[in-house]
PDB file of N, CA and C in Angstrom:
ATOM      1  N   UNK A   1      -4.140  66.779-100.622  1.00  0.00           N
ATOM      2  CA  UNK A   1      -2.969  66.554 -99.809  1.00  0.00           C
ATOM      3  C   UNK A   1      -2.777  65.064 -99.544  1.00  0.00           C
ATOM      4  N   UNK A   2      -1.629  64.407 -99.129  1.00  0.00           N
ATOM      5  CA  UNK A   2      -1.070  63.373 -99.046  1.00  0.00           C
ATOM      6  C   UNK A   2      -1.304  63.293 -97.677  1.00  0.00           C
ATOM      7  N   UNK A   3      -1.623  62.075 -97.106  1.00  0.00           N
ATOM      8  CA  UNK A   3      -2.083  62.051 -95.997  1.00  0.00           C
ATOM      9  C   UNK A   3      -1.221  60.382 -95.752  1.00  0.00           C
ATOM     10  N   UNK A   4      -1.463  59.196 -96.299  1.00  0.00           N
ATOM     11  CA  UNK A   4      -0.768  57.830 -96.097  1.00  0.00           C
ATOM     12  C   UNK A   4      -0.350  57.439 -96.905  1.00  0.00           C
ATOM     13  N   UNK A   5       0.508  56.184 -97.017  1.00  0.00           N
ATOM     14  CA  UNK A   5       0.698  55.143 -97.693  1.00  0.00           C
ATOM     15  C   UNK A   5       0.983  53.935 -97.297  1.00  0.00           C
ATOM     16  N   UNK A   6       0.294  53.035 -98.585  1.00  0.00           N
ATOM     17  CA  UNK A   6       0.005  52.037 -98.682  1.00  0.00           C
ATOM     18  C   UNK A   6       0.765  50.854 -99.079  1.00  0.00           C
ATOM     19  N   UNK A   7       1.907  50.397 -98.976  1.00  0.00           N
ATOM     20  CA  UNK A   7       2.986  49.679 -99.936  1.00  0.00           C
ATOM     21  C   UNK A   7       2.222  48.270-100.797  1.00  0.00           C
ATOM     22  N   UNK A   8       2.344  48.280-102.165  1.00  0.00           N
ATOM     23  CA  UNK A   8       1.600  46.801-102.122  1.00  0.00           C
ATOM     24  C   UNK A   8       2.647  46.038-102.799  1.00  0.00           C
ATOM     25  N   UNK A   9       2.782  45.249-102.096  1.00  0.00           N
ATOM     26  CA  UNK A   9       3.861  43.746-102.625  1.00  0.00           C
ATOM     27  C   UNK A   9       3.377  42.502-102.888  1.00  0.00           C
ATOM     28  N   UNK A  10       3.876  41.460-104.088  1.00  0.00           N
ATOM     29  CA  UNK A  10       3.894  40.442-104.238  1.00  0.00           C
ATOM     30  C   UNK A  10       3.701  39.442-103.123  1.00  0.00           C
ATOM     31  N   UNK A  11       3.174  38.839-103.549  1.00  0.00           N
ATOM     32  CA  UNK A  11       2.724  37.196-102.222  1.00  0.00           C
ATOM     33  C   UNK A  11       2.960  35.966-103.989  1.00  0.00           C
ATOM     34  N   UNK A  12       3.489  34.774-103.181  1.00  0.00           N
ATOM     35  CA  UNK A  12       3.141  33.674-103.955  1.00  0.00           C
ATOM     36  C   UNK A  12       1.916  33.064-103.235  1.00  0.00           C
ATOM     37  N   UNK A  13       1.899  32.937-101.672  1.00  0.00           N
ATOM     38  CA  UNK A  13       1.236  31.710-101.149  1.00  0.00           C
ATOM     39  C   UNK A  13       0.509  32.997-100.001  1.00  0.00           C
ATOM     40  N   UNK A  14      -0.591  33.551-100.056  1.00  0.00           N
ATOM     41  CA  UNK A  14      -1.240  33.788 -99.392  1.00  0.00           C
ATOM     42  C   UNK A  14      -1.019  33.411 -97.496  1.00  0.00           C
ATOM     43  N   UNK A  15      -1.382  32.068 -97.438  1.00  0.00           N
ATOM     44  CA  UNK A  15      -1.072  31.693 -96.233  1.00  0.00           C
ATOM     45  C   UNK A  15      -0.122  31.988 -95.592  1.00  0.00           C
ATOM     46  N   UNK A  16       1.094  31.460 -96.445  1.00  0.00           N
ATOM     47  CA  UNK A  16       2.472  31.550 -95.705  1.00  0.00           C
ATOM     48  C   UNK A  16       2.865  33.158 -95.402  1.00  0.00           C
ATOM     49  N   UNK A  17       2.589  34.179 -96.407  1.00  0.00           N
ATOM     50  CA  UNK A  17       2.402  35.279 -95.806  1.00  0.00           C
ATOM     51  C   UNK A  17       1.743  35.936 -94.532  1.00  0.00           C
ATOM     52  N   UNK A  18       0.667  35.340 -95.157  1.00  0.00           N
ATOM     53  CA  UNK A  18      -0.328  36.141 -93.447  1.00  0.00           C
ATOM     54  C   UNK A  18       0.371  35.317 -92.284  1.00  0.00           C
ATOM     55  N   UNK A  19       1.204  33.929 -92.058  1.00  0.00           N
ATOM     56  CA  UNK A  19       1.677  33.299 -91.285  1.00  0.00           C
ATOM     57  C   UNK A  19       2.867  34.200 -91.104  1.00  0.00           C
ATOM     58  N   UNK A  20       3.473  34.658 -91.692  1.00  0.00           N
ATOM     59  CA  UNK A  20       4.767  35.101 -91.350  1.00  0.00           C
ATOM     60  C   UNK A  20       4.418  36.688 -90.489  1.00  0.00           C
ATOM     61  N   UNK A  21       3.383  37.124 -91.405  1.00  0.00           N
ATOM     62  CA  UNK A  21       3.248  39.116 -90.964  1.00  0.00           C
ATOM     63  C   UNK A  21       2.683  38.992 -89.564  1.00  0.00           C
ATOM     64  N   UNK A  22       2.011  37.867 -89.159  1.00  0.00           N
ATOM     65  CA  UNK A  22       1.098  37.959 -87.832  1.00  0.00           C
ATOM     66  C   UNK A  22       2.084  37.225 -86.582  1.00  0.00           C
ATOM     67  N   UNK A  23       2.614  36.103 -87.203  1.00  0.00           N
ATOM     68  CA  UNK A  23       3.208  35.381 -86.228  1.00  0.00           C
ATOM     69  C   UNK A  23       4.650  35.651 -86.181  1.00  0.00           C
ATOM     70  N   UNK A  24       5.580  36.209 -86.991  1.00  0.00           N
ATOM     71  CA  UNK A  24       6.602  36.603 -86.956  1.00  0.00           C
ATOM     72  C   UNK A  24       7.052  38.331 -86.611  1.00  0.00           C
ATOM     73  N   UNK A  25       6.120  38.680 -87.498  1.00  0.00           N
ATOM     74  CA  UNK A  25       6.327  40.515 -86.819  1.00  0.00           C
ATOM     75  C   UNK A  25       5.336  40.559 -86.203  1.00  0.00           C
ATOM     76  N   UNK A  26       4.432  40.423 -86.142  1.00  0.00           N
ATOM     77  CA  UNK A  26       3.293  40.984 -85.028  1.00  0.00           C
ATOM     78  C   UNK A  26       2.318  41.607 -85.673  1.00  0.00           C
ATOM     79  N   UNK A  27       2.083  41.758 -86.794  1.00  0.00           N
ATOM     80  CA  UNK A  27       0.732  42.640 -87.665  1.00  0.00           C
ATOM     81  C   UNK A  27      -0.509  41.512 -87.852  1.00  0.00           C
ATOM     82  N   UNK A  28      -1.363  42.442 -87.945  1.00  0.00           N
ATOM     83  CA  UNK A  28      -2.646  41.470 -87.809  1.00  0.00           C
ATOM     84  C   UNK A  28      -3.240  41.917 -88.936  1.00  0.00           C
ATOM     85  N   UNK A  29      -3.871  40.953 -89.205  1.00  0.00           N
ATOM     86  CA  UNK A  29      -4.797  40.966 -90.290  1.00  0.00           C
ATOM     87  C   UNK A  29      -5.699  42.236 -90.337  1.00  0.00           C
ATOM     88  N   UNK A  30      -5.830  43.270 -91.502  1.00  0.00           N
ATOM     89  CA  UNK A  30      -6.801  44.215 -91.490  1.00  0.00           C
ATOM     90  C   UNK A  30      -8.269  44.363 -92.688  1.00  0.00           C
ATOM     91  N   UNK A  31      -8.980  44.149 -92.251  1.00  0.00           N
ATOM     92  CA  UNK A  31     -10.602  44.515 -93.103  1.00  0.00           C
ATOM     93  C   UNK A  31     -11.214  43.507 -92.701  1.00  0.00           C
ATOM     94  N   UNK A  32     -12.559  43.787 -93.246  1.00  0.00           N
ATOM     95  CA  UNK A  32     -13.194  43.172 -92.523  1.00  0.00           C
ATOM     96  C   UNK A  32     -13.884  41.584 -93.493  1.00  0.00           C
ATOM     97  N   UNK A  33     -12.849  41.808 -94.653  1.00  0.00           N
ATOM     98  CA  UNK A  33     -13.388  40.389 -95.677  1.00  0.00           C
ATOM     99  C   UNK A  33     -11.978  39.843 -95.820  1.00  0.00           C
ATOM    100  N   UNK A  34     -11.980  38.748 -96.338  1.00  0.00           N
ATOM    101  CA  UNK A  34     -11.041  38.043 -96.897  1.00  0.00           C
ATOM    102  C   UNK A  34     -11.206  37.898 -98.277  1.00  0.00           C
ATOM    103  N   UNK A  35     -10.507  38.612 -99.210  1.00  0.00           N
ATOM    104  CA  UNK A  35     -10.410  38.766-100.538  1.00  0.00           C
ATOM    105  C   UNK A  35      -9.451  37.611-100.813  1.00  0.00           C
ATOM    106  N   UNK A  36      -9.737  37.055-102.005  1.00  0.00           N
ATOM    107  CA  UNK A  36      -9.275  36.237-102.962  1.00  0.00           C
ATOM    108  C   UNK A  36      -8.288  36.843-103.307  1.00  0.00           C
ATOM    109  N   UNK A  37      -6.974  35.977-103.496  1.00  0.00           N
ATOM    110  CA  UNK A  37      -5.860  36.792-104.039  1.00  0.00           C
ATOM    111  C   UNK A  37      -5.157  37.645-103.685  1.00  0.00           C
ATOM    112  N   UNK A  38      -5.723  38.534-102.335  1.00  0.00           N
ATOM    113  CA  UNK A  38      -5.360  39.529-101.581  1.00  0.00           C
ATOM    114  C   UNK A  38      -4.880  39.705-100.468  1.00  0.00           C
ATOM    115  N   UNK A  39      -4.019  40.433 -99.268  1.00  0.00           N
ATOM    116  CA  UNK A  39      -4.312  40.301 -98.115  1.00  0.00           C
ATOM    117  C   UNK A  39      -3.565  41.862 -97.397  1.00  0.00           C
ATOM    118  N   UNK A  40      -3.909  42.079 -96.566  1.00  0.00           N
ATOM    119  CA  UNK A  40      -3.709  43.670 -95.680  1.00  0.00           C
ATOM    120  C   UNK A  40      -4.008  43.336 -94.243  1.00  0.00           C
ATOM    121  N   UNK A  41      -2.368  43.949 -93.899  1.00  0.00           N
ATOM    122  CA  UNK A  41      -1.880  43.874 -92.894  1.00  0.00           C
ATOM    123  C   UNK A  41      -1.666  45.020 -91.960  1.00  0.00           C
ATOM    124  N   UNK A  42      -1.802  45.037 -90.694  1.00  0.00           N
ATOM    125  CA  UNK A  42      -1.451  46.070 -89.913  1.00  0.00           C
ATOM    126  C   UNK A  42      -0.485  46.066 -88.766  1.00  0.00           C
ATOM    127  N   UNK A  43       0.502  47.015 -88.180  1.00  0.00           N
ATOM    128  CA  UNK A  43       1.034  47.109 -87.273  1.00  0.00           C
ATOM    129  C   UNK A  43       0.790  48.227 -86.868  1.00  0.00           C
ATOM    130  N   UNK A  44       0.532  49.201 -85.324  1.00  0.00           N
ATOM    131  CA  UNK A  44       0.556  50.382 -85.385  1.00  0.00           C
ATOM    132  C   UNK A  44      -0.485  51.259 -86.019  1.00  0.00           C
ATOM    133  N   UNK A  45       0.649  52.286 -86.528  1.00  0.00           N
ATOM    134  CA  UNK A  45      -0.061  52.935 -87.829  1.00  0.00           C
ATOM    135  C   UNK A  45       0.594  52.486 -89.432  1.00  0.00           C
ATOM    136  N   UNK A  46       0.640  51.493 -88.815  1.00  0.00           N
ATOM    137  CA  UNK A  46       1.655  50.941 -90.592  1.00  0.00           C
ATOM    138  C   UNK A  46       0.411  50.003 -91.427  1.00  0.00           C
ATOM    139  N   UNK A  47       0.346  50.154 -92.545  1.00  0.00           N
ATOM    140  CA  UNK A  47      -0.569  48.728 -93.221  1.00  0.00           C
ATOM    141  C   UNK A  47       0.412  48.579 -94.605  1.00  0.00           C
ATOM    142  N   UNK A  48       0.695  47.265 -94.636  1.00  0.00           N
ATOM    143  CA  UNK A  48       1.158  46.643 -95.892  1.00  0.00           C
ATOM    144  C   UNK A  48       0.136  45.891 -96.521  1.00  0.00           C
ATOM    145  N   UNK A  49      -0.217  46.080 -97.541  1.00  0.00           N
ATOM    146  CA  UNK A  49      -1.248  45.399 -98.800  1.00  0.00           C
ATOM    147  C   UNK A  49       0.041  44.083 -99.645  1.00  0.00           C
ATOM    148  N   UNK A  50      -1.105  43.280-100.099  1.00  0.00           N
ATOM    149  CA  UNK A  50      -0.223  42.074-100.644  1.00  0.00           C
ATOM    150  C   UNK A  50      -1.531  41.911-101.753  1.00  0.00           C
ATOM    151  N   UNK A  51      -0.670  41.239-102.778  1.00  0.00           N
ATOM    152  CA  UNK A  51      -1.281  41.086-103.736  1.00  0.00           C
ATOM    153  C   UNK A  51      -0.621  39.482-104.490  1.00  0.00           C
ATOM    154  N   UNK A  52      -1.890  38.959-105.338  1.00  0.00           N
ATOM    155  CA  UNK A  52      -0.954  37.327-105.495  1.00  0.00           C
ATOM    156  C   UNK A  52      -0.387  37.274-106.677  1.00  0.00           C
ATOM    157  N   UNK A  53       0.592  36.641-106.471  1.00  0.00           N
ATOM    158  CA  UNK A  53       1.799  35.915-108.000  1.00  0.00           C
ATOM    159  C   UNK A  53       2.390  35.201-107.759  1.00  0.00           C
ATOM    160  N   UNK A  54       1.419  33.940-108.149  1.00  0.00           N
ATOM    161  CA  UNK A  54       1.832  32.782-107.976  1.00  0.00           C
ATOM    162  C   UNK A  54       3.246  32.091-108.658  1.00  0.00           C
ATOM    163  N   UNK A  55       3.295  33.138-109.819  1.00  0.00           N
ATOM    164  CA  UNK A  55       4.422  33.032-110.614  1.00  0.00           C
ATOM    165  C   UNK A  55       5.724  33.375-109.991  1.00  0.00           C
ATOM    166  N   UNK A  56       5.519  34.247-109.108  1.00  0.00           N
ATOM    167  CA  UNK A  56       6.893  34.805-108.976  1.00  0.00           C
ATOM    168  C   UNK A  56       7.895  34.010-108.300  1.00  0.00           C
ATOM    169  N   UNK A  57       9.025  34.697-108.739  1.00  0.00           N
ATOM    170  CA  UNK A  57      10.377  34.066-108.794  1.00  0.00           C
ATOM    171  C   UNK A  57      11.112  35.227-107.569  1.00  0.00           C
ATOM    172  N   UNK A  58      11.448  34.462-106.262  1.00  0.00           N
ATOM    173  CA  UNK A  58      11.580  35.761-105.376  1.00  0.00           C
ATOM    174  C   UNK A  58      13.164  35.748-105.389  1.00  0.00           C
ATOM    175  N   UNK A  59      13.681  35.198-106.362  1.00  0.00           N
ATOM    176  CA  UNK A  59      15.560  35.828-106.859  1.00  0.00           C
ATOM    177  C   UNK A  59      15.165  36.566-107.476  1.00  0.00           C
ATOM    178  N   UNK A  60      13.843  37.370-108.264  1.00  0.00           N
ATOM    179  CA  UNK A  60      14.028  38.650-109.030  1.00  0.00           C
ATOM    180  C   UNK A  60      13.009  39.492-108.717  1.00  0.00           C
ATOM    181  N   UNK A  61      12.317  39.119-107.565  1.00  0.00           N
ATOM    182  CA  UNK A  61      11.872  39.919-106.616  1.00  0.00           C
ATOM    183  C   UNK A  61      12.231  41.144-106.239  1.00  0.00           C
ATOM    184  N   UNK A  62      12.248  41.949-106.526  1.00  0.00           N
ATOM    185  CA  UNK A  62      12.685  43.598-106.023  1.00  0.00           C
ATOM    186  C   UNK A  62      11.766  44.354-105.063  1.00  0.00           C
ATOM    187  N   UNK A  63      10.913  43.571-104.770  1.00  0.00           N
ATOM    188  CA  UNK A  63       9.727  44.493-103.592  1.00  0.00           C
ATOM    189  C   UNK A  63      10.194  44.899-102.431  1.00  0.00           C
ATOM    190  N   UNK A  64      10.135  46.526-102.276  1.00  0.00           N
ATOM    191  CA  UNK A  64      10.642  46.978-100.706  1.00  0.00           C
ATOM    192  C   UNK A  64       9.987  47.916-100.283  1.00  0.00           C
ATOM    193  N   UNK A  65       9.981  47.853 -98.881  1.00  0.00           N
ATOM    194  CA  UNK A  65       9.491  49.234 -98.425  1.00  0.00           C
ATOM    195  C   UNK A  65      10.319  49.597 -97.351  1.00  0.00           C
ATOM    196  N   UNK A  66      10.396  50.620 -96.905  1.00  0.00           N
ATOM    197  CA  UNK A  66      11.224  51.352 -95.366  1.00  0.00           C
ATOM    198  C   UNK A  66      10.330  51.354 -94.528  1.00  0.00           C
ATOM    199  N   UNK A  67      10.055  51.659 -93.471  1.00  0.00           N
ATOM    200  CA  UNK A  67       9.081  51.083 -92.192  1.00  0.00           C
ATOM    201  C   UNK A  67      10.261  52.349 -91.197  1.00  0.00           C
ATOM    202  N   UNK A  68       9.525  53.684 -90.850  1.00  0.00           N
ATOM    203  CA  UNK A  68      10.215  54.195 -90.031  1.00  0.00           C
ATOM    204  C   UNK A  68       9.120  53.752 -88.482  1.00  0.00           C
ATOM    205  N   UNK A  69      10.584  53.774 -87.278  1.00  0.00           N
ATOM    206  CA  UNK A  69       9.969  53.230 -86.044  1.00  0.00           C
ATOM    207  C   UNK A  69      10.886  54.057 -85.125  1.00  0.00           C
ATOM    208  N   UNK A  70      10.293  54.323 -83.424  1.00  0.00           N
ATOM    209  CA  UNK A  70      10.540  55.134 -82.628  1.00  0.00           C
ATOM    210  C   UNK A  70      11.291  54.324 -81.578  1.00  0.00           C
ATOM    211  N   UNK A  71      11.535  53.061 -81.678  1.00  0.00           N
ATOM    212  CA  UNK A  71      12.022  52.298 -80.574  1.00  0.00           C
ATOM    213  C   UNK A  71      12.636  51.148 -81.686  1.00  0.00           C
ATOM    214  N   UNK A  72      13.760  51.373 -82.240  1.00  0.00           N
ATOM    215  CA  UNK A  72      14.798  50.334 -83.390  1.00  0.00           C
ATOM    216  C   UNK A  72      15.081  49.206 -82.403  1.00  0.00           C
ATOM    217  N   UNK A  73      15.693  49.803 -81.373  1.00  0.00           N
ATOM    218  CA  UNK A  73      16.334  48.727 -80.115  1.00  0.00           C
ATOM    219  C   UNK A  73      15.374  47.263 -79.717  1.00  0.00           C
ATOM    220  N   UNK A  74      13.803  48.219 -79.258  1.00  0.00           N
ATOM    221  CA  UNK A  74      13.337  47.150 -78.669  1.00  0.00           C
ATOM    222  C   UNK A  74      12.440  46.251 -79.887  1.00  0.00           C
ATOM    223  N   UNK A  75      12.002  47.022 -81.028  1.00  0.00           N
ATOM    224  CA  UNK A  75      11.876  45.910 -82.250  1.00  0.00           C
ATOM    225  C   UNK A  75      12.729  45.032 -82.864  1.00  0.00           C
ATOM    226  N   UNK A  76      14.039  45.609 -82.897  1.00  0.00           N
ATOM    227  CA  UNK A  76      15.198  44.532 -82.579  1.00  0.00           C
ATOM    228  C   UNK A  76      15.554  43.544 -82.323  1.00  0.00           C
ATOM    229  N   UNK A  77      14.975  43.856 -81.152  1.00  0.00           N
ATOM    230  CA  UNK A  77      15.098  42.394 -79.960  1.00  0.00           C
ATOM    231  C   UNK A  77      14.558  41.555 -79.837  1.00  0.00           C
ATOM    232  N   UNK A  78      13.120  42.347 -80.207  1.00  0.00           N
ATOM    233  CA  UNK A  78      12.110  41.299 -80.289  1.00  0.00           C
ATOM    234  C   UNK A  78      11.871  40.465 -81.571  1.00  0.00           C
ATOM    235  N   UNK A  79      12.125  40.992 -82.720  1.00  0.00           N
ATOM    236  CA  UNK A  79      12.179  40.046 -84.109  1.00  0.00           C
ATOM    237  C   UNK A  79      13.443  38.957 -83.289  1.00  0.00           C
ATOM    238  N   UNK A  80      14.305  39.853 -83.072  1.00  0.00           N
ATOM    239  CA  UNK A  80      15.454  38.420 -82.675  1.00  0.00           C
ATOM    240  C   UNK A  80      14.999  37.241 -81.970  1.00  0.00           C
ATOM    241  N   UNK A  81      14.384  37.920 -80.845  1.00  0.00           N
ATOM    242  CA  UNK A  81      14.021  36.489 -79.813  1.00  0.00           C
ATOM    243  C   UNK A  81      12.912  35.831 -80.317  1.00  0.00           C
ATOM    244  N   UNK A  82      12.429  35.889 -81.424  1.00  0.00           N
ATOM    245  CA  UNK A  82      11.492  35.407 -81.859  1.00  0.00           C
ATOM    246  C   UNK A  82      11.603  34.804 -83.225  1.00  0.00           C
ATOM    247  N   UNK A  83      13.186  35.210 -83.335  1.00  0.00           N
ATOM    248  CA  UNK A  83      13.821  33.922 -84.113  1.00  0.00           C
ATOM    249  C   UNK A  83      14.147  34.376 -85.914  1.00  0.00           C
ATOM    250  N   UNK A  84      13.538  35.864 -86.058  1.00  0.00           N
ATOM    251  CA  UNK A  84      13.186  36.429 -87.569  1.00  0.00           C
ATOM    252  C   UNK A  84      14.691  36.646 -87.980  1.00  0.00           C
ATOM    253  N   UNK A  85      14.995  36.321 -89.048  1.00  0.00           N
ATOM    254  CA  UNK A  85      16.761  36.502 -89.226  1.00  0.00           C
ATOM    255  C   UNK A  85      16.911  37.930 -89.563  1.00  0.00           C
ATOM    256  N   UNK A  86      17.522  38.968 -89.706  1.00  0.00           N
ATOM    257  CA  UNK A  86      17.787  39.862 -89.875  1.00  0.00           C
ATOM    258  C   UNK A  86      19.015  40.161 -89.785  1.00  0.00           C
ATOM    259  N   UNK A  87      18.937  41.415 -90.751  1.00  0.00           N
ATOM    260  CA  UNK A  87      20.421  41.922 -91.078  1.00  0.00           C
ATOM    261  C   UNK A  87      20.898  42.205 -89.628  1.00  0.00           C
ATOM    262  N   UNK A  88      22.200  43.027 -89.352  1.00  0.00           N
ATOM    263  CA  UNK A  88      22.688  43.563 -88.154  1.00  0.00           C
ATOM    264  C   UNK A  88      21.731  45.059 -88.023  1.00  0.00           C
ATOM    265  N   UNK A  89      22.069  45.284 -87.061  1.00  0.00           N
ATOM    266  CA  UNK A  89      21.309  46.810 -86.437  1.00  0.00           C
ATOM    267  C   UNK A  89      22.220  47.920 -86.433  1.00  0.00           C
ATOM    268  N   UNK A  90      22.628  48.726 -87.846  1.00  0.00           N
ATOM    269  CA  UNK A  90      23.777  49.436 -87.622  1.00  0.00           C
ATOM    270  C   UNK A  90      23.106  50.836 -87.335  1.00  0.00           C
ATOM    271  N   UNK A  91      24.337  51.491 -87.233  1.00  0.00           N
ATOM    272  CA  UNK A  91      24.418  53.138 -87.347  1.00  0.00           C
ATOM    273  C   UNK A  91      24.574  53.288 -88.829  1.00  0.00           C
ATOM    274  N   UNK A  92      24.096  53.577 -89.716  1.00  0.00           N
ATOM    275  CA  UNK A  92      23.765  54.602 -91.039  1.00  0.00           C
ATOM    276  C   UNK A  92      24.795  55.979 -91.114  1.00  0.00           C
ATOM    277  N   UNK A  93      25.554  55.956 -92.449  1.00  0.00           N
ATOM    278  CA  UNK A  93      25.751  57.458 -92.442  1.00  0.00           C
ATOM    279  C   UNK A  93      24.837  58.421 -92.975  1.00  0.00           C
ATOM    280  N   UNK A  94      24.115  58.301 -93.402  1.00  0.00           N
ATOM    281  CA  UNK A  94      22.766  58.745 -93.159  1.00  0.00           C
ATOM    282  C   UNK A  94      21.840  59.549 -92.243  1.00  0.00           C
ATOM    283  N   UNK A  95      22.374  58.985 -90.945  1.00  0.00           N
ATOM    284  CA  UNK A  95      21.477  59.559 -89.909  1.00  0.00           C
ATOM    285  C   UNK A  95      20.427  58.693 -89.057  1.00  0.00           C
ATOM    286  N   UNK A  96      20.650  56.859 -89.957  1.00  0.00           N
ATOM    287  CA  UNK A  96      19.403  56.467 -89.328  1.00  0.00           C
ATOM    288  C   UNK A  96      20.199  55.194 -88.731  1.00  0.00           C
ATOM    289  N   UNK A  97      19.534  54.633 -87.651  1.00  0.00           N
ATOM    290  CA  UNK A  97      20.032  53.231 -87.252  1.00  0.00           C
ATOM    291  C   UNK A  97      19.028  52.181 -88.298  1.00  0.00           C
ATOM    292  N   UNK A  98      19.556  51.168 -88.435  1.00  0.00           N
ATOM    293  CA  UNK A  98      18.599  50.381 -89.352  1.00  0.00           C
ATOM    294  C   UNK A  98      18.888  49.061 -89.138  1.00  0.00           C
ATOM    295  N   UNK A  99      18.360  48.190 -89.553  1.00  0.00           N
ATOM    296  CA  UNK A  99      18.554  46.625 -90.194  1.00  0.00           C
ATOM    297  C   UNK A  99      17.221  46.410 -91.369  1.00  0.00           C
ATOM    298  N   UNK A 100      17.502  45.170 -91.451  1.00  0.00           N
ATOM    299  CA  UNK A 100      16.308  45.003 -92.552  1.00  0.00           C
ATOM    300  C   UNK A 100      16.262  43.306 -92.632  1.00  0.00           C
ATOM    301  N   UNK A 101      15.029  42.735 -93.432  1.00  0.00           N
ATOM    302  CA  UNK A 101      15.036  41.200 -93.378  1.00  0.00           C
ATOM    303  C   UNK A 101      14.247  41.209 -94.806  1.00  0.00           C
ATOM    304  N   UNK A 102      14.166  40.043 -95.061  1.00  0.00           N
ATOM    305  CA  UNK A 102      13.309  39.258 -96.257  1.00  0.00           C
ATOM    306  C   UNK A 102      11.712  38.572 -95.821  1.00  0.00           C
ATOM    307  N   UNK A 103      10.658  38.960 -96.245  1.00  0.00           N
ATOM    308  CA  UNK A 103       9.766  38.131 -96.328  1.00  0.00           C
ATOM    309  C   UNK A 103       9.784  36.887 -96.823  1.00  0.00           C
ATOM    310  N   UNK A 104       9.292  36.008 -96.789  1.00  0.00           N
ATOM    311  CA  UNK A 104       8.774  34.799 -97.675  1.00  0.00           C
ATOM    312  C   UNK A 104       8.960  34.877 -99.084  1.00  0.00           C
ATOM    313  N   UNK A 105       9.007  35.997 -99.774  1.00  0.00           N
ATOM    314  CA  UNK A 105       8.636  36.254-101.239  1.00  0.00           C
ATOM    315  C   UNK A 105      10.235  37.215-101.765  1.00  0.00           C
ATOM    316  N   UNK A 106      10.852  37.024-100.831  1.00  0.00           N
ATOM    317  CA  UNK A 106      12.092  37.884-100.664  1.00  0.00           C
ATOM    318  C   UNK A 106      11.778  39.622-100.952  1.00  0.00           C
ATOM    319  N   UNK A 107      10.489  39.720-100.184  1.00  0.00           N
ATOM    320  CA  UNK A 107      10.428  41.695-100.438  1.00  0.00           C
ATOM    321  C   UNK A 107      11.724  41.959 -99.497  1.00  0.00           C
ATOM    322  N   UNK A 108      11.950  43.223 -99.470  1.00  0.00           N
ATOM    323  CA  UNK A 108      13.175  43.820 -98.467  1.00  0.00           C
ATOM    324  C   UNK A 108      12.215  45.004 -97.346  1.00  0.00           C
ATOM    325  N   UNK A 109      12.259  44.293 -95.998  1.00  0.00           N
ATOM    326  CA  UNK A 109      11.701  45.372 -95.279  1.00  0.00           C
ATOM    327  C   UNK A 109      12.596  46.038 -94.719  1.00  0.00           C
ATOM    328  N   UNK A 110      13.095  47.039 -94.349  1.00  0.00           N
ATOM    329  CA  UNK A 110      14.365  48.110 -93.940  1.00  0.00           C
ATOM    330  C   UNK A 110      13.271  48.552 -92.738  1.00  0.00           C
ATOM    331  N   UNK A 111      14.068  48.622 -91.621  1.00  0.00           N
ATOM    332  CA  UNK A 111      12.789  49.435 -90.762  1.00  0.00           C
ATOM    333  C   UNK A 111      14.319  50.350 -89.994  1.00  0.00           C
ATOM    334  N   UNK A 112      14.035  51.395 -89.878  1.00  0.00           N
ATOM    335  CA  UNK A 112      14.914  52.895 -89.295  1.00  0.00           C
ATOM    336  C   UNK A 112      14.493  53.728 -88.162  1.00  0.00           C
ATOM    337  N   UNK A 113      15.456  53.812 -87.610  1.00  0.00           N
ATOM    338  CA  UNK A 113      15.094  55.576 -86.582  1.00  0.00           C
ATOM    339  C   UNK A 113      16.496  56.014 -86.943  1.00  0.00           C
ATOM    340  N   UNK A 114      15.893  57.626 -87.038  1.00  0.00           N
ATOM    341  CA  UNK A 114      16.732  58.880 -86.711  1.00  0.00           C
ATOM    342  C   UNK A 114      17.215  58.926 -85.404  1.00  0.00           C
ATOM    343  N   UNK A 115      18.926  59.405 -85.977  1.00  0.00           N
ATOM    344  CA  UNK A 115      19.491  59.349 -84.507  1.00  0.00           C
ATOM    345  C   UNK A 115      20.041  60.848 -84.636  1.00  0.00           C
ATOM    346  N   UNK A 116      19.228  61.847 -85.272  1.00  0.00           N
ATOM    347  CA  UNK A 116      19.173  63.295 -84.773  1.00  0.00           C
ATOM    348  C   UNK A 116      18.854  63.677 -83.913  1.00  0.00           C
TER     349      UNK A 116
END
């Protein structure tokens, strides 16, 4: 049975990543080594894995994940006042409220709640 997942995305610069996931959203560093080339992140119950390419070109970057959350409003607010650019915070026909932003490496994070 399926129990989690793990998203793993592109990094060029190690640093500037773990600078952005800790000090900009709020996830902290997870394990207990620092791998070469690597890095894993936590919020919650969320972990994003990163992996390095130094090569990459983040105009052809396609890395995304969705990030569902129980409080859209007050994560919202808080990426805002803390300066993270982000899309607007709409209503979805869909069903979900959403926005979304760019990492460093231009992944696409979408984060949602159901407004069933």
């Amino acid at each position: 049975m399926l129990t989690n997942i793990h998203p793993k995305l592109p990094m060029r610069d190690k640093a500037a990543t773990r600078t952005f996931y800790i000090n900009q959203l709020g996830f902290q560093e997870f394990g207990m080594a620092d791998f070469d080339g690597y890095l894993m992140v936590e919020k919650d119950d969320i972990q994003i894995h990163f992996f390095e390419h130094k090569e990459l070109d983040p105009k052809e970057n396609y890395g995304q994940v969705y990030i569902r959350t129980n409080d859209i409003d007050a994560l919202y607010l808080a990426l805002k006042e803390k300066g993270v650019s982000c899309s607007l915070l709409e209503h979805k026909p869909w069903m979900q409220r959403e926005f979304s932003l760019l990492d460093p490496d231009n992944n696409l994070l979408t984060f949602g709640q159901s407004v069933l």
